[in-house]
N, C-alpha and C. Protein backbone atom coordinates (compact mmCIF):
# COMPACT_ATOMS: atom_id res chain seq x y z
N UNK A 1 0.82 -1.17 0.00
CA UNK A 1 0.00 0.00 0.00
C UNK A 1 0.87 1.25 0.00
N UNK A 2 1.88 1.21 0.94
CA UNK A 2 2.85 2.68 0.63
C UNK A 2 3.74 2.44 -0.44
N UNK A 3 3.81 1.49 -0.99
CA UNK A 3 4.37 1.66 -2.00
C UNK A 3 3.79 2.64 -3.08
N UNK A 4 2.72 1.60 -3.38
CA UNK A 4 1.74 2.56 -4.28
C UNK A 4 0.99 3.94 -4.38
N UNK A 5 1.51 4.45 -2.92
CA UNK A 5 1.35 5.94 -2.68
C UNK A 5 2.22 6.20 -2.97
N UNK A 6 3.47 6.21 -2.76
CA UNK A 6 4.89 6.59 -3.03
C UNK A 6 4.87 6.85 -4.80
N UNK A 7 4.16 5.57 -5.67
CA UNK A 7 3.99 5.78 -6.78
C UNK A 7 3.05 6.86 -7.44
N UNK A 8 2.08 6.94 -6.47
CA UNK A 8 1.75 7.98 -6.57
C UNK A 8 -0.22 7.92 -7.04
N UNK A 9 -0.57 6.55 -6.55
CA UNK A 9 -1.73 5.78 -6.18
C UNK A 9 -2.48 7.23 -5.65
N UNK A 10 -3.95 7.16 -5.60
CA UNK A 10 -4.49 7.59 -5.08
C UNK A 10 -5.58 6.88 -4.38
N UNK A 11 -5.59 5.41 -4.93
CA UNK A 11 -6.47 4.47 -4.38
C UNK A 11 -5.75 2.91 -4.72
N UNK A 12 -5.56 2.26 -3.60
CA UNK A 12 -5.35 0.92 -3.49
C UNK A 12 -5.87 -0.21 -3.71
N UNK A 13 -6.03 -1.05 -4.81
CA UNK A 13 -7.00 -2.07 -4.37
C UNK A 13 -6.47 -3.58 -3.19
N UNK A 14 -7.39 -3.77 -2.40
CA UNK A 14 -7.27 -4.42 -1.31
C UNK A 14 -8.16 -5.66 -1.24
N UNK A 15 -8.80 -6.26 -1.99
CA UNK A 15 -10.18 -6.94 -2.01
C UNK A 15 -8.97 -8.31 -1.90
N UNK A 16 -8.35 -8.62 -2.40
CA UNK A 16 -7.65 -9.65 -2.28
C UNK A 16 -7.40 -10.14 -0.85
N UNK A 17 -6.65 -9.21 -0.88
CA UNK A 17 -6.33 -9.09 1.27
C UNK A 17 -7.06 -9.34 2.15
N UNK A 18 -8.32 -8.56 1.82
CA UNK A 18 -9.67 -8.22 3.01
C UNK A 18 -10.30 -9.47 2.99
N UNK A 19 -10.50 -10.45 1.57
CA UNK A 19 -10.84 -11.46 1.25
C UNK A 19 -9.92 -12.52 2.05
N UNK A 20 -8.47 -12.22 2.02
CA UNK A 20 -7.88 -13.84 2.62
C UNK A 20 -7.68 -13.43 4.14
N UNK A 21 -7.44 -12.43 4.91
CA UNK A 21 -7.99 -11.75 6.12
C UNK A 21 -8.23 -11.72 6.51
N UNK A 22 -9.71 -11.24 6.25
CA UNK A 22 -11.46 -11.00 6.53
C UNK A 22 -10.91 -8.89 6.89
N UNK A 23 -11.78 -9.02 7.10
CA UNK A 23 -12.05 -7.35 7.47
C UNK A 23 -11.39 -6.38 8.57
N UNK A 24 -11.19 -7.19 9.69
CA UNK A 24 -10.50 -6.67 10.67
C UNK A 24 -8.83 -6.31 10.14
N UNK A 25 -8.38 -7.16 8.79
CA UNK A 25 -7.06 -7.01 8.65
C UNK A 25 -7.03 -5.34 7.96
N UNK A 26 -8.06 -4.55 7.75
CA UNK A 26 -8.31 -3.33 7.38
C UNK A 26 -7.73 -2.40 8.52
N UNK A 27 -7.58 -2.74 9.54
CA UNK A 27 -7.27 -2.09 10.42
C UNK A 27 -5.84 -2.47 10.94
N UNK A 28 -4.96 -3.42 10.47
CA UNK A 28 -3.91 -3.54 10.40
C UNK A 28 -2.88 -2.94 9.44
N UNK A 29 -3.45 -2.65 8.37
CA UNK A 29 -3.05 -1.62 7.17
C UNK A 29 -3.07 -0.48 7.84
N UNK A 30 -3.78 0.06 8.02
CA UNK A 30 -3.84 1.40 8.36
C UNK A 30 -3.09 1.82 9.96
N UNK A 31 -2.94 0.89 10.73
CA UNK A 31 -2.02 0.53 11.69
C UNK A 31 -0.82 1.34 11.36
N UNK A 32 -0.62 0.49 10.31
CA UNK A 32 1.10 0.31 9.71
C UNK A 32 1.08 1.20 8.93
N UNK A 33 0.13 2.10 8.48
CA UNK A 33 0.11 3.13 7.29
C UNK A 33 1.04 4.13 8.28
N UNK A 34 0.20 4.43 9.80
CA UNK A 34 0.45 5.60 10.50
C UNK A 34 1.58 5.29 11.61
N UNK A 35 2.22 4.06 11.61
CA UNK A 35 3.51 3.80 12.15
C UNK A 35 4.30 4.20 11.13
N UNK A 36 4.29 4.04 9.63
CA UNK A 36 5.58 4.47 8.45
C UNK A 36 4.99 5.69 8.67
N UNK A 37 4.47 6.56 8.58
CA UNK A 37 4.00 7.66 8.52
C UNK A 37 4.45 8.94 9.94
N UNK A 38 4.21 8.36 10.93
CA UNK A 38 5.59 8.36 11.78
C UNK A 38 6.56 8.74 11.75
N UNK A 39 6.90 7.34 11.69
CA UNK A 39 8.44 7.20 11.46
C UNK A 39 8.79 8.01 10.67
N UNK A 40 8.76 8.68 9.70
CA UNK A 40 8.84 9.11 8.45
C UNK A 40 8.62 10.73 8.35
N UNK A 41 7.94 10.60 9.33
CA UNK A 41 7.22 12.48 9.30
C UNK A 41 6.82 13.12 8.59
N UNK A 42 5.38 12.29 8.23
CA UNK A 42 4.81 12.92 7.39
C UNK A 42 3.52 13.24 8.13
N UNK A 43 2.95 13.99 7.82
CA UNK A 43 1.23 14.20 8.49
C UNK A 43 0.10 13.91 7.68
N UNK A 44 0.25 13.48 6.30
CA UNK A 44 -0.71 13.22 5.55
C UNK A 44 -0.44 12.37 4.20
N UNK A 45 -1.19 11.94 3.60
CA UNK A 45 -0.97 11.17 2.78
C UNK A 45 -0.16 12.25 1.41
N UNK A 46 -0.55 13.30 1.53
CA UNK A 46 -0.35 14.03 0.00
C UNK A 46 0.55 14.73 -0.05
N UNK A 47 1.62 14.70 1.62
CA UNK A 47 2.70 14.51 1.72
C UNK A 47 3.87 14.15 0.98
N UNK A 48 3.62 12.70 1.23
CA UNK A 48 4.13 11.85 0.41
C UNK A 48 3.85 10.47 -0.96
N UNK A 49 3.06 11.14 -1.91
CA UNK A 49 1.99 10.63 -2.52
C UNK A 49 2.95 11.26 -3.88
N UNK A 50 3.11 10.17 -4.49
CA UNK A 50 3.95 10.61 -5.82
C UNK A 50 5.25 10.92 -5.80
N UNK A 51 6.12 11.02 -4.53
CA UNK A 51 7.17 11.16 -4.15
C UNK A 51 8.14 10.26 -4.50
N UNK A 52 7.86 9.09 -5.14
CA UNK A 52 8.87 8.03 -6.01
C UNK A 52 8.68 8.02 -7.47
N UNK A 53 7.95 8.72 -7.71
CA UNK A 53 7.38 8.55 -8.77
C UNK A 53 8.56 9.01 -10.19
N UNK A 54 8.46 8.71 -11.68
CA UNK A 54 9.65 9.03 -11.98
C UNK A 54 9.85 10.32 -12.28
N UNK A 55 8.75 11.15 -12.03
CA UNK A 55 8.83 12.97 -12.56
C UNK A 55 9.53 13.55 -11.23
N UNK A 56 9.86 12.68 -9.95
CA UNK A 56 10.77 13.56 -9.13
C UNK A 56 11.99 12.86 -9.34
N UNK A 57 12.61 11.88 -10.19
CA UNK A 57 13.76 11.34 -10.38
C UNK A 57 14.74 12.32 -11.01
N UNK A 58 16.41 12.17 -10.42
CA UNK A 58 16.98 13.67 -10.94
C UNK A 58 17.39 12.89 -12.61
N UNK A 59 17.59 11.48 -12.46
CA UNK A 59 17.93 11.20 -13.88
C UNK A 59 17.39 9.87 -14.60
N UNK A 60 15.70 10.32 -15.19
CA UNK A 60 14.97 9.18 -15.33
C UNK A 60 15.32 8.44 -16.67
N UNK A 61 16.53 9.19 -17.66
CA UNK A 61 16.94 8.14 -18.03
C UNK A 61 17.56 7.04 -17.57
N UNK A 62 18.73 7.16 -17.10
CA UNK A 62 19.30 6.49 -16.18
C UNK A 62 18.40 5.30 -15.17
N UNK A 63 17.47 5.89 -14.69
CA UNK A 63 16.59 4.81 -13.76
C UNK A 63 16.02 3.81 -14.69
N UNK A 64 15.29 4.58 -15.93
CA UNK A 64 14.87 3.79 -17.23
C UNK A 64 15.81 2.62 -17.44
N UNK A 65 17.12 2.98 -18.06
CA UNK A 65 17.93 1.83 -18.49
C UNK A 65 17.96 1.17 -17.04
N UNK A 66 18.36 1.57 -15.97
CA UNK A 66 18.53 0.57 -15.11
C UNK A 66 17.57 -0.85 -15.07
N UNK A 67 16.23 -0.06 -15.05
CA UNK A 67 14.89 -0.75 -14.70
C UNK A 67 15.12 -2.00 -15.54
N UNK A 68 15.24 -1.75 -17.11
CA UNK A 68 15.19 -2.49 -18.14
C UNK A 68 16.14 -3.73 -18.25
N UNK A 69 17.53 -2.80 -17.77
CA UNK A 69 18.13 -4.06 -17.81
C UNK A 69 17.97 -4.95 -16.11
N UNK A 70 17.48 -4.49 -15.13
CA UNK A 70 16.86 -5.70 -14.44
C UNK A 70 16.14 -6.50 -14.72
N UNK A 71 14.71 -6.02 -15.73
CA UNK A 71 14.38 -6.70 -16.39
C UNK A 71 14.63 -7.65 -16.86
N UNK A 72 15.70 -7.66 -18.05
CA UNK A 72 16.21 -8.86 -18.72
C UNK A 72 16.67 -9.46 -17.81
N UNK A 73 17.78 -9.18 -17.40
CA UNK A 73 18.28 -9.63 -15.95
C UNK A 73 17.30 -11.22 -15.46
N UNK A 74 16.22 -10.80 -15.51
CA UNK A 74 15.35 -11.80 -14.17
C UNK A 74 14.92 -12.55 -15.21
N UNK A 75 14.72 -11.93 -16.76
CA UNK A 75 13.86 -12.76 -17.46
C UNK A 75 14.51 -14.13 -18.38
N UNK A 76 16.14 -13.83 -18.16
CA UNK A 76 17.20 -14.75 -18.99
C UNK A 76 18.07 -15.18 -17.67
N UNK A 77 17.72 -15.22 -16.63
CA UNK A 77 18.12 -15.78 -15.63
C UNK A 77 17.52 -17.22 -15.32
């Protein structure tokens, strides 16, 4: 889930989770949302919401080729 804020998510899907879970694990997410959140010092989600994303990268070519060749990497491994 913080990942996908970090990416810059504005909504998570969770049905998977809540499904193998049940419902109460809804409140374990959000637990852990506001312990990283914390830790981290942020006060709100929009904070840090898009903050990995690659338009704040200083050199998204560079991350590009990286990405890619992990890619192959895993896929001829």
């Amino acid at each position: 889930m913080i990942k996908a804020i970090l990416a810059g998510a504005s909504g998570v899907q969770l049905v998977s989770a809540l499904l193998k879970y049940g419902p109460r694990f809804l409140s374990t997410l959000t637990d852990g949302l506001r312990k990283w959140m914390n830790e981290n010092h942020y006060r709100d989600l929009a904070g840090f919401r898009g903050s990995m994303n690659l338009e704040h990268c200083p050199d998204a070519a560079a991350f590009e080729r990286g990405s890619y060749q992990r890619n192959l990497q895993k896929r001829w491994v």
